[in-house]
Protein backbone atom coordinates (compact mmCIF):
# COMPACT_ATOMS: atom_id res chain seq x y z
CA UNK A 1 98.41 68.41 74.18
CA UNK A 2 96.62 68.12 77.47
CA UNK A 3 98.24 67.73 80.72
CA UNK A 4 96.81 65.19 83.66
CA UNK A 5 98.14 66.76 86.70
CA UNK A 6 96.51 64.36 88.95
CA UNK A 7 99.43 62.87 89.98
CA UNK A 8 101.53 66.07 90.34
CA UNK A 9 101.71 68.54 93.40
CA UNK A 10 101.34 71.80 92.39
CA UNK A 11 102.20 75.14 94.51
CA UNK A 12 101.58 78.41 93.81
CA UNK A 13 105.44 79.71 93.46
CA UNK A 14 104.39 83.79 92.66
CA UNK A 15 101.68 86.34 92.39
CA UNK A 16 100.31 86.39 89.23
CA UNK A 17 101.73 89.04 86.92
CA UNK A 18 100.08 90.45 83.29
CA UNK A 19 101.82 88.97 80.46
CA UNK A 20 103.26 91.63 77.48
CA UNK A 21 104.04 90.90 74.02
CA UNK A 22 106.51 93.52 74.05
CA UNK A 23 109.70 93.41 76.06
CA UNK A 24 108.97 97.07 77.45
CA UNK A 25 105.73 96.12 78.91
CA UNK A 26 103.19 98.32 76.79
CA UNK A 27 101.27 95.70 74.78
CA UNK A 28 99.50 93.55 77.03
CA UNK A 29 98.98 89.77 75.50
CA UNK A 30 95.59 89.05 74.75
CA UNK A 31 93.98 85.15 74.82
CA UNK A 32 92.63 84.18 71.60
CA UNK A 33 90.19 82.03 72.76
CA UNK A 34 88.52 84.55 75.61
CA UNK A 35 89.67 88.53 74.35
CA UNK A 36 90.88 88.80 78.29
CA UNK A 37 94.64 89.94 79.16
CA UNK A 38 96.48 87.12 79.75
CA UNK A 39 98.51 86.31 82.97
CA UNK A 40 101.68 84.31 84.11
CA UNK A 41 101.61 82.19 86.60
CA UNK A 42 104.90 80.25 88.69
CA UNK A 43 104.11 76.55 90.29
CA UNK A 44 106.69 74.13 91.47
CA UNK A 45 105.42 71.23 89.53
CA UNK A 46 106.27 67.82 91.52
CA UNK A 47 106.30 64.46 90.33
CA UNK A 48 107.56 61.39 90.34
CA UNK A 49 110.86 62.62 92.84
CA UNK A 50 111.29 65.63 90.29
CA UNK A 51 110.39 69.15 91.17
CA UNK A 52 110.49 72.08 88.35
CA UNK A 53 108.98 75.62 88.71
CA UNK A 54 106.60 76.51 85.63
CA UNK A 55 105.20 79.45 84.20
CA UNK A 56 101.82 79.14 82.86
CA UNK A 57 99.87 81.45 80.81
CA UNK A 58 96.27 82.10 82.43
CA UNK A 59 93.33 84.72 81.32
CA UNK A 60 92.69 87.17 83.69
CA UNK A 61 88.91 85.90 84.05
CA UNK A 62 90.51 82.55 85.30
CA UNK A 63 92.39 83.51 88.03
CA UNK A 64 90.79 82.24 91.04
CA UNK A 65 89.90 84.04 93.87
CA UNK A 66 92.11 83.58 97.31
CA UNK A 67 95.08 82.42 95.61
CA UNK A 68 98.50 82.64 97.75
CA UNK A 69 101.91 81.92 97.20
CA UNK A 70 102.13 78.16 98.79
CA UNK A 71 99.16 77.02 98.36
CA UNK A 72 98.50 73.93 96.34
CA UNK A 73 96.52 74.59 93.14
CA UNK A 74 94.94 73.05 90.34
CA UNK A 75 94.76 74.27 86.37
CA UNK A 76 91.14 73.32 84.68
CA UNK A 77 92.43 72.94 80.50
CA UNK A 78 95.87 72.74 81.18
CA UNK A 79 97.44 72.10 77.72
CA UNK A 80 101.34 72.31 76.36
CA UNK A 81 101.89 74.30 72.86
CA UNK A 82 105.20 73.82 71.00
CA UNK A 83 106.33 77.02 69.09
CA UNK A 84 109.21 77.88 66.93
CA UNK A 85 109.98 81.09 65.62
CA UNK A 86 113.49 83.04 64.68
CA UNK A 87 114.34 85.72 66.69
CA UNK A 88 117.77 87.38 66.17
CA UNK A 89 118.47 85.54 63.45
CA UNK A 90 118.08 82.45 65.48
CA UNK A 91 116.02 79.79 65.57
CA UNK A 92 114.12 79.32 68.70
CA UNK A 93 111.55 76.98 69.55
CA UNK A 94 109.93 75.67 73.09
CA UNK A 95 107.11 74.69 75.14
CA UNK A 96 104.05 77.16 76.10
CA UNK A 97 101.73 76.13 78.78
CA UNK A 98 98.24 77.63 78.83
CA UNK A 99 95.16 76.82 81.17
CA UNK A 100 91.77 78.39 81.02
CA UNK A 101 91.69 79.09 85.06
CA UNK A 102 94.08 78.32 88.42
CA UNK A 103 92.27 78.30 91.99
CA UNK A 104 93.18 76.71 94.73
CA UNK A 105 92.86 73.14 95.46
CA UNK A 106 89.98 71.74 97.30
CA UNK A 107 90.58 70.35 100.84
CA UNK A 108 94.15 71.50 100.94
């Protein structure tokens, strides 16, 4: 499901970080659609009176150059995933958010 975040402000909240599939940090996550590490990103996400920090999952080929913590940013194919899986014996499910690059907003 794509995301219009037109209306939103979004700020870079962290440095990007590589993303593992493994809690110990040895298996680096891959993105299907480009073979490049993926990385996480943290915004504060506002709209509409609400603010909410987000993680999104980026490749590492679409991390924009310049990027600092406070600056406002925008995500080019920003789209939400549900998943569900059982982990512990539990059943688990959520939102994933994915974009194909992050850079920093033009004219901010």
């Amino acid at each position: 499901m794509p995301i219009d975040q037109t209306p939103a402000l979004v700020i870079l909240a962290s440095e990007s970080r590589p993303h593992f599939k493994d809690r110990e940090g040895q298996q680096p996550a891959i993105d299907r659609a480009t073979g490049a590490h993926l990385h996480l990103v943290d915004v504060m996400f506002a709209f509409n009176g609400r603010a909410e920090v987000i993680t999104v999952k980026v490749p590492e080929s679409g991390l924009g150059k310049g990027l600092k913590v406070g600056l406002p940013v925008v995500f080019t194919g920003l789209v939400a995933s549900a998943w569900e899986n059982e982990i512990n014996g539990k059943d688990r499910h959520d939102i994933s958010l994915r974009a194909d690059a992050v850079t920093a907003k033009v004219g901010a």
